[in-house]
C-alpha atoms as a PDB file:
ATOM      1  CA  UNK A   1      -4.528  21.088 -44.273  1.00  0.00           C
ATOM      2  CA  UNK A   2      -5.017  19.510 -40.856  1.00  0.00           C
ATOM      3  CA  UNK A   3      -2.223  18.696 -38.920  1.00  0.00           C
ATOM      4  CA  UNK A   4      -2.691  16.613 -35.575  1.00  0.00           C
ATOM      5  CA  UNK A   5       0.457  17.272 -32.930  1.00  0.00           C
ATOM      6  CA  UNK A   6       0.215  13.779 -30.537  1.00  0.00           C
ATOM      7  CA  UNK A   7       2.269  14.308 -27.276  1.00  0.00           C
ATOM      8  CA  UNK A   8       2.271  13.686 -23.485  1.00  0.00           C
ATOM      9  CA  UNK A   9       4.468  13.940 -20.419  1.00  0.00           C
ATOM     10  CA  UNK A  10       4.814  18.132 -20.367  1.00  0.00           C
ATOM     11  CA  UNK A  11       4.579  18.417 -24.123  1.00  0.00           C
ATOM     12  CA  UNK A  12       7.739  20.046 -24.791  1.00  0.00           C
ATOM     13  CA  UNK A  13       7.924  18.144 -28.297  1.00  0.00           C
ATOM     14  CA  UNK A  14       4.507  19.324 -29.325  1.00  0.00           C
ATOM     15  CA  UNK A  15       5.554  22.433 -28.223  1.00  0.00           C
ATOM     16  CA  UNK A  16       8.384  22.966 -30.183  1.00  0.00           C
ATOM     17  CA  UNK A  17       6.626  21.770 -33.400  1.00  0.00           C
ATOM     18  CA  UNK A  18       3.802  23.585 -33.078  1.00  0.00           C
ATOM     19  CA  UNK A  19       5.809  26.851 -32.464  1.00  0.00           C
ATOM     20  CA  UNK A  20       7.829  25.700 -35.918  1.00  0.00           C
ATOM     21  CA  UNK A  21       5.376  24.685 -37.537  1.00  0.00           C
ATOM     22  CA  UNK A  22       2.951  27.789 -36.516  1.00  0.00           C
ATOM     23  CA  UNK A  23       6.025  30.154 -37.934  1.00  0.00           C
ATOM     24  CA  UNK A  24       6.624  28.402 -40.440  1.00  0.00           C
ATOM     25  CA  UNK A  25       3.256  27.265 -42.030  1.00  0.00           C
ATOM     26  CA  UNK A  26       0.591  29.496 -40.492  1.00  0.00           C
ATOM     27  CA  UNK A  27      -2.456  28.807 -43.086  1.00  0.00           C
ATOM     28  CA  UNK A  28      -2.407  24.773 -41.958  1.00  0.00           C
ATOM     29  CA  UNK A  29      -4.486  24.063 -38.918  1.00  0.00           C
ATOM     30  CA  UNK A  30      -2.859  22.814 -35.886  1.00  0.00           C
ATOM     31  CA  UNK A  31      -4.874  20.108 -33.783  1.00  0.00           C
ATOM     32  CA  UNK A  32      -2.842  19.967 -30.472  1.00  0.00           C
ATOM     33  CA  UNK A  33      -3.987  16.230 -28.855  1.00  0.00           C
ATOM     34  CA  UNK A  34      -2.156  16.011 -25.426  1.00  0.00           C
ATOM     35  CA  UNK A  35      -2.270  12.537 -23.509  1.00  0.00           C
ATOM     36  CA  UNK A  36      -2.517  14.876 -20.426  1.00  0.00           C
ATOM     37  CA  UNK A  37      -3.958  18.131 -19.646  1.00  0.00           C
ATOM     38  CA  UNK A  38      -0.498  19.714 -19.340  1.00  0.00           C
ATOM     39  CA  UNK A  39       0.756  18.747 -22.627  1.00  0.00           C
ATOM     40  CA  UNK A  40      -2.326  19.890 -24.414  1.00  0.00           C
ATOM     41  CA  UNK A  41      -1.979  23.255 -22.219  1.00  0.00           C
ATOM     42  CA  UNK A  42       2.045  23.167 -23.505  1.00  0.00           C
ATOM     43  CA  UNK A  43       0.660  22.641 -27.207  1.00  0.00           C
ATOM     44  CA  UNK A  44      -1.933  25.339 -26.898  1.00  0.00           C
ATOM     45  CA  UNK A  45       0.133  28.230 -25.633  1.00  0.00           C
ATOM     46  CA  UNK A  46       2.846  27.448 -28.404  1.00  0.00           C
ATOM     47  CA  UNK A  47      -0.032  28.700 -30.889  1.00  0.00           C
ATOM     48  CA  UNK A  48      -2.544  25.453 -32.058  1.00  0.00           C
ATOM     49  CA  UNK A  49      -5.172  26.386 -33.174  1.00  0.00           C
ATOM     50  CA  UNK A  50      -7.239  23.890 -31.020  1.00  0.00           C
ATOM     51  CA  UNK A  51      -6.617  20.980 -28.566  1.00  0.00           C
ATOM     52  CA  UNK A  52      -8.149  18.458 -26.710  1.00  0.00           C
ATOM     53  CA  UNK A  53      -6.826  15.690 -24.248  1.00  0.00           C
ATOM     54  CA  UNK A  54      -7.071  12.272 -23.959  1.00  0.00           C
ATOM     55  CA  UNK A  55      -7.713   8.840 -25.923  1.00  0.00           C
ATOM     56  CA  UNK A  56     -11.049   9.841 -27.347  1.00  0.00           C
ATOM     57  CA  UNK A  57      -9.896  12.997 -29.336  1.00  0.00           C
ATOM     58  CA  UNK A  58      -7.218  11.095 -30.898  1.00  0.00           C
ATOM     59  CA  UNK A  59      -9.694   8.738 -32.329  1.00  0.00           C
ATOM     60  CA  UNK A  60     -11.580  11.185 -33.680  1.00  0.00           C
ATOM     61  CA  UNK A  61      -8.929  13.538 -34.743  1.00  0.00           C
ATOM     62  CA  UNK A  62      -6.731  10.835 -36.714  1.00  0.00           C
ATOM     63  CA  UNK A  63     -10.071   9.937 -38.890  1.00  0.00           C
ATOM     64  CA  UNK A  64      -9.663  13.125 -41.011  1.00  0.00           C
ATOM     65  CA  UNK A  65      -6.197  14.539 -40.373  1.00  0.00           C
ATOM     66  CA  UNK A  66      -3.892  15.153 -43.178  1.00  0.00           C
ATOM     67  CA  UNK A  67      -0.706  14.585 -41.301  1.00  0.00           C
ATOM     68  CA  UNK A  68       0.182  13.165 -37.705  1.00  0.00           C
ATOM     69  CA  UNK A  69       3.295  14.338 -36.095  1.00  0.00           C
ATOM     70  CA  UNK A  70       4.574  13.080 -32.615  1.00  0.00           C
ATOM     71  CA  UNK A  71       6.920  10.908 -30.779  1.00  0.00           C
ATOM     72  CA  UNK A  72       7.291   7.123 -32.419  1.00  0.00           C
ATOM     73  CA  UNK A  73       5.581   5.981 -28.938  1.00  0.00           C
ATOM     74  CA  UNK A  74       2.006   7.008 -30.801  1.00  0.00           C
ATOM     75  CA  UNK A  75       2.176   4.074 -32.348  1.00  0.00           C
ATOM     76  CA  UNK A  76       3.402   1.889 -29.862  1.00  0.00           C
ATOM     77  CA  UNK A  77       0.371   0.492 -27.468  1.00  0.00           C
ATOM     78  CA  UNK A  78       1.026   1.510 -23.420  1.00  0.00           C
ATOM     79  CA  UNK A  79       4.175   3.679 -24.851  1.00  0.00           C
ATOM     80  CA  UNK A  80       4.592   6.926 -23.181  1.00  0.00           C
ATOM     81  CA  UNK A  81       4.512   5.422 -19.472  1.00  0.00           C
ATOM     82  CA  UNK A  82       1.203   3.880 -20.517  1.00  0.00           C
ATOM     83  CA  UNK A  83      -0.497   7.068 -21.730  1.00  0.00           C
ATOM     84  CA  UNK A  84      -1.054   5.718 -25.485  1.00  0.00           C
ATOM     85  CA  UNK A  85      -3.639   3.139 -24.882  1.00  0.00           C
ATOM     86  CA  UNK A  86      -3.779   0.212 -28.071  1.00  0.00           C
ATOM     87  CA  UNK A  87      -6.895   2.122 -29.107  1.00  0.00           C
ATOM     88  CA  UNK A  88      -4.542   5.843 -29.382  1.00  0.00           C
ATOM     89  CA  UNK A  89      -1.763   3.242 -31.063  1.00  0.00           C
ATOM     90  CA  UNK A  90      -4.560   1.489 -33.871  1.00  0.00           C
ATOM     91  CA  UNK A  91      -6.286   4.801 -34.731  1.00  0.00           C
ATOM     92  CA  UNK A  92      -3.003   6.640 -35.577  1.00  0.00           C
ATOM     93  CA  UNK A  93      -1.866   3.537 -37.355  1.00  0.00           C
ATOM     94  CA  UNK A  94      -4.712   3.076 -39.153  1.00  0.00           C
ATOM     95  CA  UNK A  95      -5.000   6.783 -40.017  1.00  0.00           C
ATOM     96  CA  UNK A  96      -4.680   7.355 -44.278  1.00  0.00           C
ATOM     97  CA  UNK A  97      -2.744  10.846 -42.533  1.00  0.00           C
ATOM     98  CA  UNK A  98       0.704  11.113 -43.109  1.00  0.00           C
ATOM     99  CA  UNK A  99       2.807  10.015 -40.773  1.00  0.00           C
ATOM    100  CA  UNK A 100       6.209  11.851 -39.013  1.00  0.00           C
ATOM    101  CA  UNK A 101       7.489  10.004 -35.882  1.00  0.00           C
ATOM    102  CA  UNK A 102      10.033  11.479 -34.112  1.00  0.00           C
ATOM    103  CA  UNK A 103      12.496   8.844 -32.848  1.00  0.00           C
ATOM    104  CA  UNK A 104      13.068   9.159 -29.135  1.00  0.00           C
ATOM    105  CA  UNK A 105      14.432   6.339 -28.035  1.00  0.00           C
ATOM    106  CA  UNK A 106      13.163   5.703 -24.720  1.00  0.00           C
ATOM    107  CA  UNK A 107      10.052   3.163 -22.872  1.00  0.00           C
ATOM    108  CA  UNK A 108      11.833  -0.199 -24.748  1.00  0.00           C
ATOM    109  CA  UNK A 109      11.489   1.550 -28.465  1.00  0.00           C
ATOM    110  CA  UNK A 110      14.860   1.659 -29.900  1.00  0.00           C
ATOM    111  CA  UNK A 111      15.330   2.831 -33.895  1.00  0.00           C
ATOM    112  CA  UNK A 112      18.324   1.477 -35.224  1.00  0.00           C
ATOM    113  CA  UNK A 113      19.632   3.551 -37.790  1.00  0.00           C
ATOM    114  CA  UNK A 114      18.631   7.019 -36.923  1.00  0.00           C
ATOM    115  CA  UNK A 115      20.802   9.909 -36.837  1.00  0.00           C
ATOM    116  CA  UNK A 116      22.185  10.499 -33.474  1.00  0.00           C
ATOM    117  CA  UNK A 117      21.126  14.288 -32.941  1.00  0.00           C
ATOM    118  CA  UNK A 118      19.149  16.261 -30.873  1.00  0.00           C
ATOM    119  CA  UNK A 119      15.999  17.032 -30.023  1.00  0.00           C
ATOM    120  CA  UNK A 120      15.594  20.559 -31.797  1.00  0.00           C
ATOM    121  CA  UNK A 121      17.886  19.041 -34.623  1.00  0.00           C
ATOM    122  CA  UNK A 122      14.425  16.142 -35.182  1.00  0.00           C
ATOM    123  CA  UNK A 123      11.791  18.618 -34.799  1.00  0.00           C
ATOM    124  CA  UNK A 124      13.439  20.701 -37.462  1.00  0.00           C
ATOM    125  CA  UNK A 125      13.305  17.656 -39.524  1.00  0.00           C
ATOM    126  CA  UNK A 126       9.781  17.299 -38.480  1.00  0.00           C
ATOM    127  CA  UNK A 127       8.976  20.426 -39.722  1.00  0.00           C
ATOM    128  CA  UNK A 128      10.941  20.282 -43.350  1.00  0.00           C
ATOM    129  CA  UNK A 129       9.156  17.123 -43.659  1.00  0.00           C
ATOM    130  CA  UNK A 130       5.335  18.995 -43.323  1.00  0.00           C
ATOM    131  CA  UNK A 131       6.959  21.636 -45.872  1.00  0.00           C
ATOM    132  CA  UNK A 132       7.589  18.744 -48.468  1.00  0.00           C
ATOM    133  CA  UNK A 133       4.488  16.839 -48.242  1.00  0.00           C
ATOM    134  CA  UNK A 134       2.547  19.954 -48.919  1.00  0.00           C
ATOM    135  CA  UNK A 135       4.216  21.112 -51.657  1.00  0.00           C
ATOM    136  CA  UNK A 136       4.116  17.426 -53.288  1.00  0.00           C
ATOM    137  CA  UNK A 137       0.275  17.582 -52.742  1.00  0.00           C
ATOM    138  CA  UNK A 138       0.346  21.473 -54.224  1.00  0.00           C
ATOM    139  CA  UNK A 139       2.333  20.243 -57.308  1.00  0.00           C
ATOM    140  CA  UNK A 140      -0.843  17.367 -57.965  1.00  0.00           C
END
C-alpha cells in the first residue's frame, strides 16, 4: 500500500500523520512529498519511508499511489502561498488514489460544514480514515 503525505510550509501536518500513521500502520509505505525542502526534512524524520520535494515528485508519485493525504490546499492551484502549482493541483486530482484532505481553512479555502476541532483532533481522523480504506480493500 502506498501512501503519498503532500505538505509544505514546515510540514508539521505531514509530520504528525506520518508519525500516526508510521505507529499505527507500519507495513504501508510512506512517500513524504514536501513543497519545500523543510517539510520533506519534517516528513522524513517523523519516519517515511522516502521523500522528495517539489512539483515534479508529486506528479510522479500521485500516478501510482494508493492513497493521498494532505491539507485541502493540494488540490487547490497556487494554494499553500503559491507552493501547489495547477500542475501539483491536476495530478492529485486526477490521481485514481484515495483521497483524505484535511480541512484547514486558510489561503481563501473555506469548508463549510466541517467540524470545528483541532489540528491533532483531523489528523486522527486522517489516520482512522487510512485504517478503513484498507480494511475495505482487505475484505475484497
Amino acid at each position: 500500500m502506498k501512501i503519498v503525505i503532500i505538505d509544505g510550509q514546515g510540514g508539521k501536518m505531514g509530520r504528525m500523520i506520518v508519525e500516526q500513521l508510521k505507529a499505527a500502520l507500519p507495513q504501508c509505505q510512506l512517500i513524504a512529498i514536501g513543497t519545500n525542502s523543510i517539510a520533506t526534512s519534517a516528513m522524513l524524520k517523523a519516519g517515511a519511508d522516502l521523500g522528495a520535494t517539489g512539483e515534479n515528485p508529486v506528479i510522479y508519485n500521485c500516478i501510482d499511489a494508493d492513497i493521498i493525504i494532505g491539507p485541502l490546499g493540494i488540490i487547490v492551484a497556487n494554494a499553500l502561498m503559491g507552493k501547489v502549482t495547477p500542475s501539483m493541483a491536476v495530478a492529485v486530482g486526477q490521481s485514481k488514489a484515495q483521497k483524505i484532505l484535511i480541512p484547514i481553512n486558510k489561503c481563501n479555502n473555506k469548508v463549510v460544514g466541517v467540524q470545528d476541532i483541532s489540528y491533532k483532533e483531523y489528523i486522527e481522523l486522517a489516520v482512522q480514515q487510512v485504517k478503513e480504506i484498507l480494511k475495505n480493500k482487505e475484505q475484497m
